[in-house]
Protein backbone atom coordinates (compact mmCIF):
# COMPACT_ATOMS: atom_id res chain seq x y z
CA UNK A 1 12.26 176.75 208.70
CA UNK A 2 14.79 175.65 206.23
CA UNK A 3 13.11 175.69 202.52
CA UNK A 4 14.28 174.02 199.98
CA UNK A 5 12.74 175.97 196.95
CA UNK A 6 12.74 173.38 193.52
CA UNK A 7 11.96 175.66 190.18
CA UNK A 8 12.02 174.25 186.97
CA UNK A 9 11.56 176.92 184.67
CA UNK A 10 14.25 178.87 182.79
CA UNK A 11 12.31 181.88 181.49
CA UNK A 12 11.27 185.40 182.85
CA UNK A 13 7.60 184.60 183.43
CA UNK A 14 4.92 184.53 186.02
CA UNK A 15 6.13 181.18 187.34
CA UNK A 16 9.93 182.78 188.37
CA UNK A 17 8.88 186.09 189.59
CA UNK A 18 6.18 184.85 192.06
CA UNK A 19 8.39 181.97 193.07
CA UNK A 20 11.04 185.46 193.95
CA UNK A 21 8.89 187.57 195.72
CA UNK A 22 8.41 184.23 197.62
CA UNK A 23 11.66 183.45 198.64
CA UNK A 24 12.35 187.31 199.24
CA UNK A 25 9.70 187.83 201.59
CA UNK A 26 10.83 184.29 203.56
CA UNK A 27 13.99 185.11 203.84
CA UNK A 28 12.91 188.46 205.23
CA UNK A 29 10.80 186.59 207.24
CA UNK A 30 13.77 185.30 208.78
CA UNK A 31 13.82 181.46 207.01
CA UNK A 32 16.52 179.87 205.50
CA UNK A 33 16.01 178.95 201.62
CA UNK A 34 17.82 177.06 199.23
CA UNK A 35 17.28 177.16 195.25
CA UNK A 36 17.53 174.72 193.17
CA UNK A 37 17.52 175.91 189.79
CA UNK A 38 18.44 174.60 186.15
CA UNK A 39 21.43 176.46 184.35
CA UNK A 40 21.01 179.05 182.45
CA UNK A 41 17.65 180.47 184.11
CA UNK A 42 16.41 183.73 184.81
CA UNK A 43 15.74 183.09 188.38
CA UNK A 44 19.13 181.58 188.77
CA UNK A 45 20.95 185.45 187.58
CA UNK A 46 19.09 187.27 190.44
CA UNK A 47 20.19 189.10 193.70
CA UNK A 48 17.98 188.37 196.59
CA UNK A 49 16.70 189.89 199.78
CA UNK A 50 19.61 188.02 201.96
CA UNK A 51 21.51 185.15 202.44
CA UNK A 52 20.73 182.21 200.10
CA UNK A 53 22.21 178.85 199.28
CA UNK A 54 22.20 178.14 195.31
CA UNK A 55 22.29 174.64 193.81
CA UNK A 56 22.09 174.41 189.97
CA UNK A 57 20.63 171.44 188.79
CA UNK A 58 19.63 169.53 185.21
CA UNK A 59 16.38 168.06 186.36
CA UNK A 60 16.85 164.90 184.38
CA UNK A 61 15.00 162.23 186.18
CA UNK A 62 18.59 160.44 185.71
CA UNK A 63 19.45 158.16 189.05
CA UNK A 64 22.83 160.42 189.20
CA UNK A 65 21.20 163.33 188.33
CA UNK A 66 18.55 162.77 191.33
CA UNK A 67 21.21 162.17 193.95
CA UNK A 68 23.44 165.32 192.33
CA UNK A 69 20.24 167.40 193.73
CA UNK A 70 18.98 165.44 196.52
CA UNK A 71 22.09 164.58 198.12
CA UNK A 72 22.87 168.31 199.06
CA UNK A 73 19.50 169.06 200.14
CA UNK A 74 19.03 166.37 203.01
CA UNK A 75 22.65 167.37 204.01
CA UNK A 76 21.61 171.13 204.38
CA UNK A 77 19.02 169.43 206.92
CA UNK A 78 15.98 170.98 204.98
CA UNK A 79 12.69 171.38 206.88
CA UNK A 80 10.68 170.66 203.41
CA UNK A 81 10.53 170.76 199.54
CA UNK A 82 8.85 173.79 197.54
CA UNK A 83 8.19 172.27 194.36
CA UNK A 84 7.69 174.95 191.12
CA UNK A 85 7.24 173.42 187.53
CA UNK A 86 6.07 169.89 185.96
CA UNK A 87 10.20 168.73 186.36
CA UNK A 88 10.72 170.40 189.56
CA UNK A 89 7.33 168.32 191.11
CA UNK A 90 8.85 165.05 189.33
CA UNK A 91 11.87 165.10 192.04
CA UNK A 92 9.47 166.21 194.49
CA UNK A 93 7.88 163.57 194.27
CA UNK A 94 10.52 161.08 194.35
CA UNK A 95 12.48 162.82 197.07
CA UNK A 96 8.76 162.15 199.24
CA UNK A 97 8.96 158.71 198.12
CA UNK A 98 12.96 158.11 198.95
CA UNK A 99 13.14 160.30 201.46
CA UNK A 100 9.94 161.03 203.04
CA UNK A 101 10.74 164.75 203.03
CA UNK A 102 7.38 167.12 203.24
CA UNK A 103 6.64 168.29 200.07
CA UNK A 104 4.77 171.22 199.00
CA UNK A 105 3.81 172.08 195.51
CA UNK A 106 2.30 174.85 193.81
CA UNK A 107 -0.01 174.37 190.92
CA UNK A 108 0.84 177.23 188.53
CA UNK A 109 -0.75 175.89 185.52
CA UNK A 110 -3.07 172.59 184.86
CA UNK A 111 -1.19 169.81 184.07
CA UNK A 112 -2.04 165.80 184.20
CA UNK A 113 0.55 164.75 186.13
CA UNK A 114 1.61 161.63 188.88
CA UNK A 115 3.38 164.11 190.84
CA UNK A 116 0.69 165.81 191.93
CA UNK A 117 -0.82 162.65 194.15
CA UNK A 118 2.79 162.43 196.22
CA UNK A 119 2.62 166.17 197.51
CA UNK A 120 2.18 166.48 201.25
CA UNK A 121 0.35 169.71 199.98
CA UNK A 122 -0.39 171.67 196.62
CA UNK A 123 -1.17 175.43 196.59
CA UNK A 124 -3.63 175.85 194.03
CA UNK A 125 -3.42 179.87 193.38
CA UNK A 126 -7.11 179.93 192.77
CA UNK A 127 -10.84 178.14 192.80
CA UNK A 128 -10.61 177.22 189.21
CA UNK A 129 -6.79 175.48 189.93
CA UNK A 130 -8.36 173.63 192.81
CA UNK A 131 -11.21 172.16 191.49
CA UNK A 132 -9.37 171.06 188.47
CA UNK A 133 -6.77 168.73 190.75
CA UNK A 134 -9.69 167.68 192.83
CA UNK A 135 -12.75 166.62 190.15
CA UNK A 136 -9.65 164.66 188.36
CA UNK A 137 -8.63 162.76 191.68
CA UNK A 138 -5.29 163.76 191.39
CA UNK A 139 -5.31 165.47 194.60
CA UNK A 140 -7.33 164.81 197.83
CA UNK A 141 -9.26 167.90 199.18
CA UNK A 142 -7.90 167.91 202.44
CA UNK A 143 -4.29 168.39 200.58
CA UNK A 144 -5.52 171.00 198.40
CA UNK A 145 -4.89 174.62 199.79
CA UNK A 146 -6.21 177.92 197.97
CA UNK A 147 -3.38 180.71 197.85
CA UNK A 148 -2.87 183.46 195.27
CA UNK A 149 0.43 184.78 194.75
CA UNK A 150 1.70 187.19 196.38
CA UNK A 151 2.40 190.78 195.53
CA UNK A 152 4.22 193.37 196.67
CA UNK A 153 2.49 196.43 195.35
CA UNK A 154 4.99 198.90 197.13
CA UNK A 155 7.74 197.77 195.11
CA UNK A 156 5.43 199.55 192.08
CA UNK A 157 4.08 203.30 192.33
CA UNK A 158 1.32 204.64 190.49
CA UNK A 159 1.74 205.89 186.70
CA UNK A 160 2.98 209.61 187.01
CA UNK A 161 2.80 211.53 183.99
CA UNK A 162 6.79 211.35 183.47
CA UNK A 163 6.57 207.45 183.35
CA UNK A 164 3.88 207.26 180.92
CA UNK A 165 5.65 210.01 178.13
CA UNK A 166 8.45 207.98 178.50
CA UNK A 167 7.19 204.59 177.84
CA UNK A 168 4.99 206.10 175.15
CA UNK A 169 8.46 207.61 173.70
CA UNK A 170 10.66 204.21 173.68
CA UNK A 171 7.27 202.57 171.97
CA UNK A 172 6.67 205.52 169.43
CA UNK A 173 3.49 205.35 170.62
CA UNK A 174 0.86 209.39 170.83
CA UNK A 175 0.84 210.56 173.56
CA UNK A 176 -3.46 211.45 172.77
CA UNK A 177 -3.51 207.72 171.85
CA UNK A 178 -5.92 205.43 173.82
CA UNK A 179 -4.42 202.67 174.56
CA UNK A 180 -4.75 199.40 175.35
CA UNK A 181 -2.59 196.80 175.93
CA UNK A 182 -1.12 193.28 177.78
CA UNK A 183 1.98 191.20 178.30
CA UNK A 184 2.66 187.99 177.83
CA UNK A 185 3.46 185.20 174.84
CA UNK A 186 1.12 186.17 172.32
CA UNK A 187 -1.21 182.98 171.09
CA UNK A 188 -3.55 180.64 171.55
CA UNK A 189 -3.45 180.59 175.27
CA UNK A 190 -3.42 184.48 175.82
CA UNK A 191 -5.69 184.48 173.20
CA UNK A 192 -4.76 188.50 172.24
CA UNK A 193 -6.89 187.76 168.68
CA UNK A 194 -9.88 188.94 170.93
CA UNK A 195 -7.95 192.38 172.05
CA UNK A 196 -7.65 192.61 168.57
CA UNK A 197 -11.25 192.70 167.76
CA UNK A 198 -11.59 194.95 170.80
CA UNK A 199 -9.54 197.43 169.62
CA UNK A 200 -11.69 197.43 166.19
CA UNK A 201 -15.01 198.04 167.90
CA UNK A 202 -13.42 201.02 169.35
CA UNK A 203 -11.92 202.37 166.36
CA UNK A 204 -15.48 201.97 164.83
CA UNK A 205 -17.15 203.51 167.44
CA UNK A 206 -14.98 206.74 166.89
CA UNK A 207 -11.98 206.10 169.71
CA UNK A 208 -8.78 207.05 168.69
CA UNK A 209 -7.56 203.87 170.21
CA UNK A 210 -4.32 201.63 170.01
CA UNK A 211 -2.89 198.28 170.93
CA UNK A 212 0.27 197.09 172.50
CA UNK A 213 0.82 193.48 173.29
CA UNK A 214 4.11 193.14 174.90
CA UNK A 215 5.84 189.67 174.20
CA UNK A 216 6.82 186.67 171.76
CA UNK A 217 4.58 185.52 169.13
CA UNK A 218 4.09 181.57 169.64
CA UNK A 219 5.34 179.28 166.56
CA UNK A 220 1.60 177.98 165.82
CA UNK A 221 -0.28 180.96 165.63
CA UNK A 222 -4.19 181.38 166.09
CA UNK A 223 -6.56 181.35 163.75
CA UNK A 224 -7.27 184.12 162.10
CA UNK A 225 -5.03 186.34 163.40
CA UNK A 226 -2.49 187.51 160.44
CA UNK A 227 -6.27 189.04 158.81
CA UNK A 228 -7.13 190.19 162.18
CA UNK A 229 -3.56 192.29 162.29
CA UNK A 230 -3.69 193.45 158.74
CA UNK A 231 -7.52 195.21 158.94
CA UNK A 232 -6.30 198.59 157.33
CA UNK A 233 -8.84 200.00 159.35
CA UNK A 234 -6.05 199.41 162.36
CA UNK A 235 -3.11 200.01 160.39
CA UNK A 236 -0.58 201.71 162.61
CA UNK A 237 -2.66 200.62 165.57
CA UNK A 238 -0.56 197.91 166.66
CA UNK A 239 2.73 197.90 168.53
CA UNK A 240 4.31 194.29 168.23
CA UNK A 241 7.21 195.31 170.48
CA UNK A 242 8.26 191.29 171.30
CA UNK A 243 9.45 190.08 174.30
CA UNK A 244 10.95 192.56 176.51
CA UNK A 245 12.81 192.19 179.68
CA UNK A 246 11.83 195.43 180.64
CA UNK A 247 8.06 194.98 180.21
CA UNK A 248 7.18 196.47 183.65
CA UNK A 249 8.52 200.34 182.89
CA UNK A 250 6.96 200.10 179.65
CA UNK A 251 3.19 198.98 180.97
CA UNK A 252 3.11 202.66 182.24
CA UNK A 253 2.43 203.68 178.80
CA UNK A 254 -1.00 201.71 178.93
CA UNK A 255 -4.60 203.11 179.95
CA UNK A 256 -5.99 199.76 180.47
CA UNK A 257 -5.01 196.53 180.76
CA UNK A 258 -6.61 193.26 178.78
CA UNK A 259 -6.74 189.78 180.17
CA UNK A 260 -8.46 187.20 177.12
CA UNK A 261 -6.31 183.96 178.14
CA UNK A 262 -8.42 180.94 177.70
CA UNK A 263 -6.24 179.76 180.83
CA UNK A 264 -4.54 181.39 183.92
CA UNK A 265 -4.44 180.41 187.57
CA UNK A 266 -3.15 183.71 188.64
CA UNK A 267 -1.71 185.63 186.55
CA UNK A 268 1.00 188.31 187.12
CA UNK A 269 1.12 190.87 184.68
CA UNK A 270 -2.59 192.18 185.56
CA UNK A 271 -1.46 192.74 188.92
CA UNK A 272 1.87 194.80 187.79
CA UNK A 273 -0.76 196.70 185.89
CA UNK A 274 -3.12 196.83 188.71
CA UNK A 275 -0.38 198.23 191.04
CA UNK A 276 0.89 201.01 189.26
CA UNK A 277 -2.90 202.18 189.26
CA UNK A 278 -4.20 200.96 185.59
CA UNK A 279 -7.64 199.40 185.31
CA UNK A 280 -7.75 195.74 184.26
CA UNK A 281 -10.40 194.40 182.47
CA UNK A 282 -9.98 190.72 182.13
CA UNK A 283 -12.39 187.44 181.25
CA UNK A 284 -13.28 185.11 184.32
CA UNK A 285 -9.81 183.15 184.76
CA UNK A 286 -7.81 182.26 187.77
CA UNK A 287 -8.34 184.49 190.03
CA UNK A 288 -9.23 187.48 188.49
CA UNK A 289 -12.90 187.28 189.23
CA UNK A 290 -11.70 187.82 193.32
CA UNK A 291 -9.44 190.71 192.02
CA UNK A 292 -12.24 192.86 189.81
CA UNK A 293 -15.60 193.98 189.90
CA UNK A 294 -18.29 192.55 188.23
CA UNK A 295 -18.66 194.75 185.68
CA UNK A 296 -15.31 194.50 184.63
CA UNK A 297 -15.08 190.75 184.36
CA UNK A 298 -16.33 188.93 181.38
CA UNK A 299 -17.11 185.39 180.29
CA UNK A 300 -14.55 184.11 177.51
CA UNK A 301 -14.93 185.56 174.23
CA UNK A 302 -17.28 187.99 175.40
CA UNK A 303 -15.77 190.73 173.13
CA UNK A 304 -18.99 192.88 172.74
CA UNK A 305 -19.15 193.28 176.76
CA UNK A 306 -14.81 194.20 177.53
CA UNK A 307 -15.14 196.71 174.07
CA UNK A 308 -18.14 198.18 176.20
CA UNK A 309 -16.30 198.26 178.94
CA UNK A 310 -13.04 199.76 177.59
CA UNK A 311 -15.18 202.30 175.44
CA UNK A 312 -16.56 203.85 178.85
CA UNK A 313 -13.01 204.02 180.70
CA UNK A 314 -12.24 205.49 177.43
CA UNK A 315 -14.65 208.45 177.49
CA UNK A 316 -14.14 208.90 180.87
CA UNK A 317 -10.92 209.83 182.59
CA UNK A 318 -11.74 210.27 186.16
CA UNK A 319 -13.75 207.13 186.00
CA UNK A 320 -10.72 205.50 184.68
CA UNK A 321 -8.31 207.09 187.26
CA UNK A 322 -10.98 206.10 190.25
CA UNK A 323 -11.12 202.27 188.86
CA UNK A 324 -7.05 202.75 188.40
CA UNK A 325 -6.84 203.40 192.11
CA UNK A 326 -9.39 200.94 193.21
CA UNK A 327 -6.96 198.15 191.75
CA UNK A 328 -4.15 199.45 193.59
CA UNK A 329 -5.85 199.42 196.42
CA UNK A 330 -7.47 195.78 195.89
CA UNK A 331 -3.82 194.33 195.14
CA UNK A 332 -2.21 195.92 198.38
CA UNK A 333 -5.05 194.77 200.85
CA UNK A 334 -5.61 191.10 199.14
CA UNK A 335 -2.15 190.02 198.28
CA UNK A 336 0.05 191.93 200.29
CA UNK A 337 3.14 189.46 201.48
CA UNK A 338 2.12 190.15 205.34
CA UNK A 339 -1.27 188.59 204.04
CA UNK A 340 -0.40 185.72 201.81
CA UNK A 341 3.24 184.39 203.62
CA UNK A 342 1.45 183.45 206.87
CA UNK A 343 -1.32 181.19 204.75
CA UNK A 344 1.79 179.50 202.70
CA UNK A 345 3.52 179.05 206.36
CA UNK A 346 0.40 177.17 207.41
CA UNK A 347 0.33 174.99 204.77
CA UNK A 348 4.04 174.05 205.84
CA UNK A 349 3.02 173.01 208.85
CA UNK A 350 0.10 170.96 207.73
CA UNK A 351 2.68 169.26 205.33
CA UNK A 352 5.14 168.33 208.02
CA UNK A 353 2.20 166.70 210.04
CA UNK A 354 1.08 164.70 207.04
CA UNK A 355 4.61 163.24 206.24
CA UNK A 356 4.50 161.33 209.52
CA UNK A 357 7.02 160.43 211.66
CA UNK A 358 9.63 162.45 209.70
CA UNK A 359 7.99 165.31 209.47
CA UNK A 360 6.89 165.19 213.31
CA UNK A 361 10.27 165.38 213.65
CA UNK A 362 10.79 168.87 211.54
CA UNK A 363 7.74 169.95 214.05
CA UNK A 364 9.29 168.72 217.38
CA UNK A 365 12.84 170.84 215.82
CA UNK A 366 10.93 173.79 215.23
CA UNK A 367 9.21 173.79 218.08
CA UNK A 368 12.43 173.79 220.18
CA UNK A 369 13.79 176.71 218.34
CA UNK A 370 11.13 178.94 218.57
């Protein structure tokens, strides 16, 4: 197939590196991709598995803009659209309209949106993402197809002692510390006020226990949270490192993982934790609860229940380095790219066959090459 892959995103975030490992593992597969990307994005700086064409574009919904984009894509004779981000979906759904190109989108957050109703298909990376689009009639169920991202956990190894001294050294963080920690923007959303008040019932309960939360602080802050920081009974506790783009090599310095987001449809950073072999304990969002075990999944807010949790890993080692090892080994069996690619390839297909006579033809073309 010939994919044209549409991201609208600029940053390093969840969004970018799935929508990578996604064209990596097609290309390996042997497809051809294009990527359309705005200027100045991460995604846009990166080396790739193989041959790819690159198309930088502003994603104004301009009428010059539009044909600056589409123009190039239906001469590179694509097979379909991969749509990634709220602007990205806005000329996927215009290039369906024009054009009648199959278009696929993937819903990688909850947003109200028009565009959603013109996709040939949407990949919603988890239950909760699914039924959202479908109770608000903004996608059909027949067009609604459930598909995690991918990961590659060999392109991770477990935490070796070396790894973890020296992320604890470029953090000045004990190396007897406890630690807990996550990545992402810290706010409302990610909701780290709760990991916060997890790390104080350990303290109480006698754990020599710290906190790292890896990434930006958002403008509006939540409530609360400038007290929460400054209990002196967690003074020195808390490493505010900021946004880092080498998050991954530092997450080795962790013991466990928090997830307390409000919101997710599958979230990324768990499962570079999970892969290098550190136990995630995370609320019931996205796609965790298919990830976990019960008893390491909790309703949101429950912050009595994860500071049980944590406390147990935390007086335990070996259970910690058995549940460590069970996550690696849940990541690489469920959302291995020899599992996941062929389910995305399907729901290709079934776009092509909904766009009609234009996308019969991208079947009858296939067909004949194969």
């Amino acid at each position: 197939m010939k994919i044209a892959h549409l991201i609208s995103h600029t940053g390093l975030n969840g969004v970018a590196t799935s929508t990578k490992t996604l064209i990596d593992q097609q290309i390996l597969a042997g497809h051809e991709v294009m990527l359309v990307y705005p200027r100045k994005s991460w995604i846009g700086k990166q080396s790739f598995a193989g041959p790819i064409k690159m198309l930088e574009s502003s994603f104004k919904t301009l009428p010059a803009d539009l044909k600056e984009t589409g123009y190039p894509i239906l001469h590179w004779r694509r097979t379909l659209v991969h749509t990634h981000g709220s602007r990205a979906n806005k000329f996927g759904m215009i290039y369906a309209i024009v054009d009648g190109v199959p278009t696929v989108m993937t819903a990688h957050a909850r947003q109200f949106q028009i565009p959603w109703r013109f996709a040939h298909a949407v990949v919603g990376l988890s239950q909760q993402t699914a039924d959202y689009y479908t109770r608000r009639l903004l996608v059909s169920p027949r067009r609604m197809h459930i598909v995690p991202n991918m990961f590659d956990a060999g392109a991770l190894s477990p935490v070796s002692d070396q790894a973890r001294g020296n992320a604890r050294r470029e953090l000045g963080i004990r190396d007897e510390a406890f630690l807990l920690g996550s990545v992402g923007v810290i706010g409302k959303r990610k909701r780290q006020i709760d990991m916060v008040r997890i790390l104080a019932k350990l303290v109480a309960a006698g754990i020599d226990a710290e906190l790292l939360l890896i990434g930006g602080l958002e403008d509006e802050q939540m409530p609360g949270w400038e007290e929460a920081i400054a209990d002196p009974a967690l003074r020195g506790r808390i490493h505010l490192p900021g946004q880092r783009s080498d998050a991954v090599a530092l997450v080795p310095a962790m013991d466990v993982f928090l997830c307390t987001s409000v919101r997710e449809e599958a979230p990324i950073a768990p499962l570079e934790a999970m892969a290098q072999a550190i136990p995630v304990i995370s609320v019931d969002v996205g796609n965790m609860v298919d990830l976990l075990p019960k008893d390491r999944v909790f309703a949101i807010g429950d912050v009595d229940g994860m500071a049980r949790a944590a406390e147990l890993l935390a007086r335990n080692p070996e259970l910690r380095a058995r549940d460590g090892s069970i996550d690696r080994s849940t990541v690489t069996d469920k959302l291995a790219p020899g599992v996941i690619l062929p389910q995305i390839e399907d729901i290709y297909r079934a776009a092509i066959e909904r766009a009609g006579p234009r996308g019969q033809k991208s079947l009858k073309q296939l067909a004949a090459k194969s």
